[in-house]
C-alpha atoms as a PDB file:
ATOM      1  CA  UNK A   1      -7.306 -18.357 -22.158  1.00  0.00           C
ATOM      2  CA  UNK A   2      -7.235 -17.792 -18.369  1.00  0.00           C
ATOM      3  CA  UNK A   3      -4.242 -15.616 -17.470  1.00  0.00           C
ATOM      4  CA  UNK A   4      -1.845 -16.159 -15.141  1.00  0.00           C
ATOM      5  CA  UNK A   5      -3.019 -15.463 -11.930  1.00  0.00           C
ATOM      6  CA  UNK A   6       0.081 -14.823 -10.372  1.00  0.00           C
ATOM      7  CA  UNK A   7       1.068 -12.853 -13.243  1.00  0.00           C
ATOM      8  CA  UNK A   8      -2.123 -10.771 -12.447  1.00  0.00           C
ATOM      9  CA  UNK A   9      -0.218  -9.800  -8.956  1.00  0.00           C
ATOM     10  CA  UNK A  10       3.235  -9.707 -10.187  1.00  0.00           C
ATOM     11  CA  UNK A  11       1.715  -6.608 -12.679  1.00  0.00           C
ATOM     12  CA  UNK A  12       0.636  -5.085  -9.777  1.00  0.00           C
ATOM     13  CA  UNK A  13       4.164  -3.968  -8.195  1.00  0.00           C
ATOM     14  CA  UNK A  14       4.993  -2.817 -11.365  1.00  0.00           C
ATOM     15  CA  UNK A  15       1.887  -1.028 -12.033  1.00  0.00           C
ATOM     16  CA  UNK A  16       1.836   0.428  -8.548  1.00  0.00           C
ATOM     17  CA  UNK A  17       4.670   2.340 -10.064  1.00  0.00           C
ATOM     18  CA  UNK A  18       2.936   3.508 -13.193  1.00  0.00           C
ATOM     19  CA  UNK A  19      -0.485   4.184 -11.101  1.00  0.00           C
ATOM     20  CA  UNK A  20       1.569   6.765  -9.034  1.00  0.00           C
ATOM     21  CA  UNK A  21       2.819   8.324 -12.176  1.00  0.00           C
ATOM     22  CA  UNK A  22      -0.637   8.651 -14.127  1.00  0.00           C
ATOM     23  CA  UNK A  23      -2.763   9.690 -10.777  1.00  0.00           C
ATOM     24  CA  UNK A  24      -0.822  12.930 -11.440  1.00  0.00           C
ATOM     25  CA  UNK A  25      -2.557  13.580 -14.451  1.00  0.00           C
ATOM     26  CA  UNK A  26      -5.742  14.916 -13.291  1.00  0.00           C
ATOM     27  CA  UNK A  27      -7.533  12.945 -16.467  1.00  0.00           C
ATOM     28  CA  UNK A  28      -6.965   9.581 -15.553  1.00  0.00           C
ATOM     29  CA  UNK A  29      -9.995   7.591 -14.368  1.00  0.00           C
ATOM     30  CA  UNK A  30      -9.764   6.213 -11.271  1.00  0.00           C
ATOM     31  CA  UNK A  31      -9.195   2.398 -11.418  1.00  0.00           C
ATOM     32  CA  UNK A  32     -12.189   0.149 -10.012  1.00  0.00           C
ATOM     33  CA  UNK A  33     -11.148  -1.309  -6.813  1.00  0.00           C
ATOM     34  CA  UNK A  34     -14.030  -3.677  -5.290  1.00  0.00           C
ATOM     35  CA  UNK A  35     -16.722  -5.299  -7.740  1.00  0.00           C
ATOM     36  CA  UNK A  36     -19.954  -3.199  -8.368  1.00  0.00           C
ATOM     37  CA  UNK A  37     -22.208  -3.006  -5.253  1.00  0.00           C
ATOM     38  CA  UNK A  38     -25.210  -4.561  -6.973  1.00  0.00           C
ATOM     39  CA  UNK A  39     -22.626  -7.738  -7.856  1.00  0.00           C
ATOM     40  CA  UNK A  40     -22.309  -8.707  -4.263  1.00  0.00           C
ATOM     41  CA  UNK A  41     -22.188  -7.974  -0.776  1.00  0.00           C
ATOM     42  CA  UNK A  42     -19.030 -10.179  -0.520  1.00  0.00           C
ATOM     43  CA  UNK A  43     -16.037  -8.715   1.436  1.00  0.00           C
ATOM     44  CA  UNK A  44     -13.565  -7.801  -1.136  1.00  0.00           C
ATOM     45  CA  UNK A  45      -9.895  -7.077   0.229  1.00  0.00           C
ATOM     46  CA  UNK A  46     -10.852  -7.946   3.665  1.00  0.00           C
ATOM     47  CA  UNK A  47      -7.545  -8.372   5.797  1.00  0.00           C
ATOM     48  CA  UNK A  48      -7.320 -11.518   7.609  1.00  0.00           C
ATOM     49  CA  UNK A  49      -5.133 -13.913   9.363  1.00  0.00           C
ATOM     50  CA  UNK A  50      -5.027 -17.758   7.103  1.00  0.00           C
ATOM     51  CA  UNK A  51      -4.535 -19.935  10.465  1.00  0.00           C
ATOM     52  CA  UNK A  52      -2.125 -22.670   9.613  1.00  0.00           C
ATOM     53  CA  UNK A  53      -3.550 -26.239   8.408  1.00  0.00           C
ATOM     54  CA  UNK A  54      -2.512 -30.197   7.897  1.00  0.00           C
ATOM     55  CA  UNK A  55      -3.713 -30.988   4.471  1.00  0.00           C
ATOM     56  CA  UNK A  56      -3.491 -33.794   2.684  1.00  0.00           C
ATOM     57  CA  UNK A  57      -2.907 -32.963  -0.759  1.00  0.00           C
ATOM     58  CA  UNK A  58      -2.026 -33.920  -4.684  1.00  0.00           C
ATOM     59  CA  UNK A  59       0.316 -31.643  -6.746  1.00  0.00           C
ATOM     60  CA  UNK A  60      -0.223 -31.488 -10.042  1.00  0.00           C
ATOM     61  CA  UNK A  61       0.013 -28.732 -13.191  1.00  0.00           C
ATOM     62  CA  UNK A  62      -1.630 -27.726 -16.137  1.00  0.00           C
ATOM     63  CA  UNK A  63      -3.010 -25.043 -18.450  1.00  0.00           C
ATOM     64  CA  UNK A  64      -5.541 -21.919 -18.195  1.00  0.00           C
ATOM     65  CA  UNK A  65      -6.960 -22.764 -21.185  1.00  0.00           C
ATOM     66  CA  UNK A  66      -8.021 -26.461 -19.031  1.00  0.00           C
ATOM     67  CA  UNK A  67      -7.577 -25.151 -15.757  1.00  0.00           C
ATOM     68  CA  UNK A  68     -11.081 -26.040 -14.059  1.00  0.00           C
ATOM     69  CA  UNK A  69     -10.767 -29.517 -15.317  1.00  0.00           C
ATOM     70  CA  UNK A  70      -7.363 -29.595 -14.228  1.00  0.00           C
ATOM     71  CA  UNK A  71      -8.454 -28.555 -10.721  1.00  0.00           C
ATOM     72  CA  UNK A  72     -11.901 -30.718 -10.585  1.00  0.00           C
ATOM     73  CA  UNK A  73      -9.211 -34.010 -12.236  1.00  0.00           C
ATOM     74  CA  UNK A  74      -7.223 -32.905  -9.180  1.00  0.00           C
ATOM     75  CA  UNK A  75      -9.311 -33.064  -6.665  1.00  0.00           C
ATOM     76  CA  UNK A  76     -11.154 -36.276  -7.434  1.00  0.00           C
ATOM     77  CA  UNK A  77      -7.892 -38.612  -6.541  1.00  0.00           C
ATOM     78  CA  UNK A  78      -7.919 -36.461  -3.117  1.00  0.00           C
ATOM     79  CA  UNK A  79     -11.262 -37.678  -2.468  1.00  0.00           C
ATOM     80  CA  UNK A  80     -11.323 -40.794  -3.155  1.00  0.00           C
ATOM     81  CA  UNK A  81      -8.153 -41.424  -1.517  1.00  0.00           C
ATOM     82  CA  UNK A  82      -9.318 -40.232   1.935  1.00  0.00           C
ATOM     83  CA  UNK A  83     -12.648 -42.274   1.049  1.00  0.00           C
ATOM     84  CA  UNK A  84     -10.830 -45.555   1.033  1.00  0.00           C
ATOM     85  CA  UNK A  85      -8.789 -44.484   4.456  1.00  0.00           C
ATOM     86  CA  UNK A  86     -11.933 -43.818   6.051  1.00  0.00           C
ATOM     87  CA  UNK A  87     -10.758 -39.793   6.984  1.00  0.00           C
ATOM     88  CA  UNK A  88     -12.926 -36.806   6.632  1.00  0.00           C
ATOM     89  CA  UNK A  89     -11.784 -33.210   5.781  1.00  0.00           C
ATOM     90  CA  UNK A  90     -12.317 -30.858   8.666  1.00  0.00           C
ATOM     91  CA  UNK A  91     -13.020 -27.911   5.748  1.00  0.00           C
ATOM     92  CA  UNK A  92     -13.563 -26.374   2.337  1.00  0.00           C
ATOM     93  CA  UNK A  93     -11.181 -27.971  -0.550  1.00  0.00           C
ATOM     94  CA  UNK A  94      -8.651 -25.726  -1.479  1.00  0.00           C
ATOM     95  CA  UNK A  95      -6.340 -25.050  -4.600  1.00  0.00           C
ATOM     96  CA  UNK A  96      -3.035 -23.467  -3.535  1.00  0.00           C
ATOM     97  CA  UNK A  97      -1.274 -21.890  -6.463  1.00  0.00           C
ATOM     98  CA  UNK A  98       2.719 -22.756  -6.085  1.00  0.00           C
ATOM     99  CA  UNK A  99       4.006 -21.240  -9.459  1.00  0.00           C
ATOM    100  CA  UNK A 100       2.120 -19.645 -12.115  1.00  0.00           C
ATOM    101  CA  UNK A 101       2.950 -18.467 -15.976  1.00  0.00           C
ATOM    102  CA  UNK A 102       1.066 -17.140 -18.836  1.00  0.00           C
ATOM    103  CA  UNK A 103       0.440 -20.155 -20.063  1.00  0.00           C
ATOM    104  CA  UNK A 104      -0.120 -22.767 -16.902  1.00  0.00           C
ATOM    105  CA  UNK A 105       0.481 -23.369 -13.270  1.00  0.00           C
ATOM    106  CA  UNK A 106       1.510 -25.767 -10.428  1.00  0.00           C
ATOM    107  CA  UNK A 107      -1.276 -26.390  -7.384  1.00  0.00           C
ATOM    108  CA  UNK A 108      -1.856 -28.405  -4.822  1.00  0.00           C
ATOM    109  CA  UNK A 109      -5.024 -29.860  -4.434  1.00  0.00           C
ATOM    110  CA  UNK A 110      -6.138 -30.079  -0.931  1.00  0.00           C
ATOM    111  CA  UNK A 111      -8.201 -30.742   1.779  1.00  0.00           C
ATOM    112  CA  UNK A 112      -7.707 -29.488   5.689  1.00  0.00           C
ATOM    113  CA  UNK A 113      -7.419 -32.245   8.036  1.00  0.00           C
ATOM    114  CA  UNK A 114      -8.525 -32.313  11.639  1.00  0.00           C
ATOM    115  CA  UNK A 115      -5.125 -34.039  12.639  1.00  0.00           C
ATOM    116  CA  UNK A 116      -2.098 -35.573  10.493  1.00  0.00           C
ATOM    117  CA  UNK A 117      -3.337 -38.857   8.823  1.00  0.00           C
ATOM    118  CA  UNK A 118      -0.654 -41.589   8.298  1.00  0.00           C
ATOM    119  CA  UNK A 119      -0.894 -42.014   4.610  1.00  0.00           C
ATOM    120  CA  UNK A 120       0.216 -45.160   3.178  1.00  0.00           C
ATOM    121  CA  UNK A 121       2.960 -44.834   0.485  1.00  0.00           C
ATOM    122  CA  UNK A 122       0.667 -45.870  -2.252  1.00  0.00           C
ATOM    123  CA  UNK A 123      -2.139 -43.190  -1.775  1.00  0.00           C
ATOM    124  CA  UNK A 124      -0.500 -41.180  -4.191  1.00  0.00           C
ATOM    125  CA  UNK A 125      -1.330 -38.331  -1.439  1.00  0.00           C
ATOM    126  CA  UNK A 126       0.977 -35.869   0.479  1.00  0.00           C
ATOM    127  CA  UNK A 127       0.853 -34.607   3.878  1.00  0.00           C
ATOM    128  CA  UNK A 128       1.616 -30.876   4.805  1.00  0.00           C
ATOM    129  CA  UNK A 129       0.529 -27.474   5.754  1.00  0.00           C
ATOM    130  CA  UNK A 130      -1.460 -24.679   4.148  1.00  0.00           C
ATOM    131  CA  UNK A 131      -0.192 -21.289   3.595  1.00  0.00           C
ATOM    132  CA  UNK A 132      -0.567 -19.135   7.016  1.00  0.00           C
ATOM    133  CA  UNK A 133      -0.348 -15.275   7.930  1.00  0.00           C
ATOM    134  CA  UNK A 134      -2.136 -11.970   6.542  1.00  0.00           C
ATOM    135  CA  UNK A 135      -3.709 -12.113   3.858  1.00  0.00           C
ATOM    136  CA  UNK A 136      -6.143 -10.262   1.825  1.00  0.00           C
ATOM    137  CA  UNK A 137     -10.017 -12.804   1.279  1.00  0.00           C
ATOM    138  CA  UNK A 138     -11.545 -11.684  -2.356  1.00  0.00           C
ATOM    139  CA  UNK A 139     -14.647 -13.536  -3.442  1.00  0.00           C
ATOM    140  CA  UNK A 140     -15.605 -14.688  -6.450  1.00  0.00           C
ATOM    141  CA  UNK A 141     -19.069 -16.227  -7.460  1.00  0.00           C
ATOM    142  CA  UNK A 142     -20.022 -17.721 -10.867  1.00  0.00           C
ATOM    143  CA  UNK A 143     -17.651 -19.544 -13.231  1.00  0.00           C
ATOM    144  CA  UNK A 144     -13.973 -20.532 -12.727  1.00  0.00           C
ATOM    145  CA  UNK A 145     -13.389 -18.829 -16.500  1.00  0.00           C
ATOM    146  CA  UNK A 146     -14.665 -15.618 -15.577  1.00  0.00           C
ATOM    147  CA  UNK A 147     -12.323 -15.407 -12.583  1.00  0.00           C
ATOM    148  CA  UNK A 148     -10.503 -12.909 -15.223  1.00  0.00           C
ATOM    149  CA  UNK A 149     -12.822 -10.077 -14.162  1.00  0.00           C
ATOM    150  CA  UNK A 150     -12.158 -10.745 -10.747  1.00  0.00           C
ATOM    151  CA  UNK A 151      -8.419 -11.061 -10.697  1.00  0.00           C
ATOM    152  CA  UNK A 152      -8.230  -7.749 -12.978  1.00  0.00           C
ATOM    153  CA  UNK A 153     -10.090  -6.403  -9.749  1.00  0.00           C
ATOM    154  CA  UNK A 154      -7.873  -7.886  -7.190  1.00  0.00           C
ATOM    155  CA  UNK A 155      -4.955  -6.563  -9.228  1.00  0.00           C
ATOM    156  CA  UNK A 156      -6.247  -3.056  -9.419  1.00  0.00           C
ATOM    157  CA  UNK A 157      -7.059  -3.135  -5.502  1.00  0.00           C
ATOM    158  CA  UNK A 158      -3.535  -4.292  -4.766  1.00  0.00           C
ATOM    159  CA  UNK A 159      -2.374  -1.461  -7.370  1.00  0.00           C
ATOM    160  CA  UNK A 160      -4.446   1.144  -5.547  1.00  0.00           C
ATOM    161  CA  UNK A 161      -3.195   0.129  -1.974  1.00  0.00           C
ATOM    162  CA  UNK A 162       0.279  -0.704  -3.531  1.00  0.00           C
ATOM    163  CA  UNK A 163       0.538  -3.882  -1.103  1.00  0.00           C
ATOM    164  CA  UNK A 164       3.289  -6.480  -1.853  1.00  0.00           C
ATOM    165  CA  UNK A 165       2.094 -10.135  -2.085  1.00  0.00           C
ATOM    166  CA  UNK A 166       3.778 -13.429  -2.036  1.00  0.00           C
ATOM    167  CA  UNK A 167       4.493 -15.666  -4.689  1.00  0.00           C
ATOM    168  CA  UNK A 168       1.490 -17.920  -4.073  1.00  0.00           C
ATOM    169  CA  UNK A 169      -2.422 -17.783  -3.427  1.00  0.00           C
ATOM    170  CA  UNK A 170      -5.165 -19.863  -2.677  1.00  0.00           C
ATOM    171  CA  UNK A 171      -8.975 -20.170  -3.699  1.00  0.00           C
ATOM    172  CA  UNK A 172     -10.888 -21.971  -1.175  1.00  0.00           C
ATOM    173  CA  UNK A 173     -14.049 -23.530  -2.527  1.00  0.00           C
ATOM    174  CA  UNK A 174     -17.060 -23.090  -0.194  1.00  0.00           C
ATOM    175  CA  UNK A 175     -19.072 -25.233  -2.361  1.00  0.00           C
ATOM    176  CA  UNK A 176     -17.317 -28.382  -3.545  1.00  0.00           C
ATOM    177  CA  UNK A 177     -16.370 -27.931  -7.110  1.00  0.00           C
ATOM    178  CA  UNK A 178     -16.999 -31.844  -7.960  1.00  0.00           C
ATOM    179  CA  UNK A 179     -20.527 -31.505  -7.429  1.00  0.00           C
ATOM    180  CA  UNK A 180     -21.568 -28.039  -7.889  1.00  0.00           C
ATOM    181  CA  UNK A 181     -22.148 -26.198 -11.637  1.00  0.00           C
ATOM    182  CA  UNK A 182     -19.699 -24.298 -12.855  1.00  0.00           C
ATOM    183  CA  UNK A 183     -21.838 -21.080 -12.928  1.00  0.00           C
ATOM    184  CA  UNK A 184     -22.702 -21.809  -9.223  1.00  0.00           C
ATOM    185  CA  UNK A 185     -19.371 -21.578  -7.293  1.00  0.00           C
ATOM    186  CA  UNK A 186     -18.596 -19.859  -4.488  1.00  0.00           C
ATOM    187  CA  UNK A 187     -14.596 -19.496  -4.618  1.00  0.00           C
ATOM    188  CA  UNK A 188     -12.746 -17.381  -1.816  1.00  0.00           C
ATOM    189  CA  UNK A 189      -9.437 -15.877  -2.834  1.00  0.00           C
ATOM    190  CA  UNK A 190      -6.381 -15.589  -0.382  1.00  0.00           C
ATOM    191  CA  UNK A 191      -3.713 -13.223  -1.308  1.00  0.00           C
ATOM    192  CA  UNK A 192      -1.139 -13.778   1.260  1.00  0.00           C
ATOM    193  CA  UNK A 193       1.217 -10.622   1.690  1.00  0.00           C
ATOM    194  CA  UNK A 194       4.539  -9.977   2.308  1.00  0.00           C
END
């Protein structure tokens, strides 16, 4: 099972508090804060500004123990939406997390748009805007189930700098995850703080 992501970064205020305590005792390992150097060259906790976006998006929930089907079965109404209004996404498909558990989450499947579409009612689609400010890019390559390893990372990182986040993320998919294997993704993280 895929934990909750947000969960993952809700820990991390509270362990902030905990890390302070144990870093006294001269024992404690330090905790990992960036993947291993020979993993990647990726930025990891690079600080930078999410520009506001119009997307057109689906919102939808489900399960970690489902959630890359959830997100692939989410995206696929996007596209083919937008297919039969003739628009093209000016960007990377995103999934922004809008509440997350234990055991599920509620997204948003979406695509960045050049300029506001008019949707028709029946297109099942939204119109709206993409999280915007500082935020903190992670990246993760490889399989959506072992995002685990990574957001233990993030959630050390965040523990180490004791940063506050808000209640919602995003992972921005630089290549499409309709069409590419799971084992090949390239997913960039957005940690939007407070």
């Amino acid at each position: 099972m895929i934990p909750s992501r947000i969960w993952w970064l809700s820990a991390a205020a509270a362990a902030a508090v905990s890390l302070a305590v144990l870093s006294l005792a001269l024992t404690q390992a330090p905790l990992p804060s960036a993947p291993p150097a020979a993993a990647s060259n990726d930025p990891f906790g690079e600080e930078v500004t999410l520009v506001e976006k119009t997307i057109v998006y689906i919102s939808g929930s489900g399960v970690w123990d489902s959630a890359f089907e959830t997100i692939v079965g989410g995206f696929k109404p996007v596209y083919d939406a937008m297919a039969r209004q003739g628009l093209q996404a000016s960007g990377s498909p995103m999934i922004i997390y809008t509440a997350t558990d234990d055991t599920g989450f509620q997204f948003r499947a979406a695509l960045p748009m050049a300029e506001v579409p008019t949707m028709p009612a029946d297109s099942g689609l939204k119109v709206g805007k993409s999280p915007a400010g500082k935020a903190l890019r992670f990246v993760h390559r490889g399989s959506h189930d072992s995002m685990d390893t990574t957001f233990e990372l993030i959630t050390n990182y965040l523990d180490e700098k004791q940063l506050k986040v808000r209640d919602v993320f995003v992972e921005q998919y630089i290549k499409d995850p309709i069409t590419t294997s799971q084992d090949d993704l390239v997913i960039e993280v957005y940690i939007p703080l407070k």
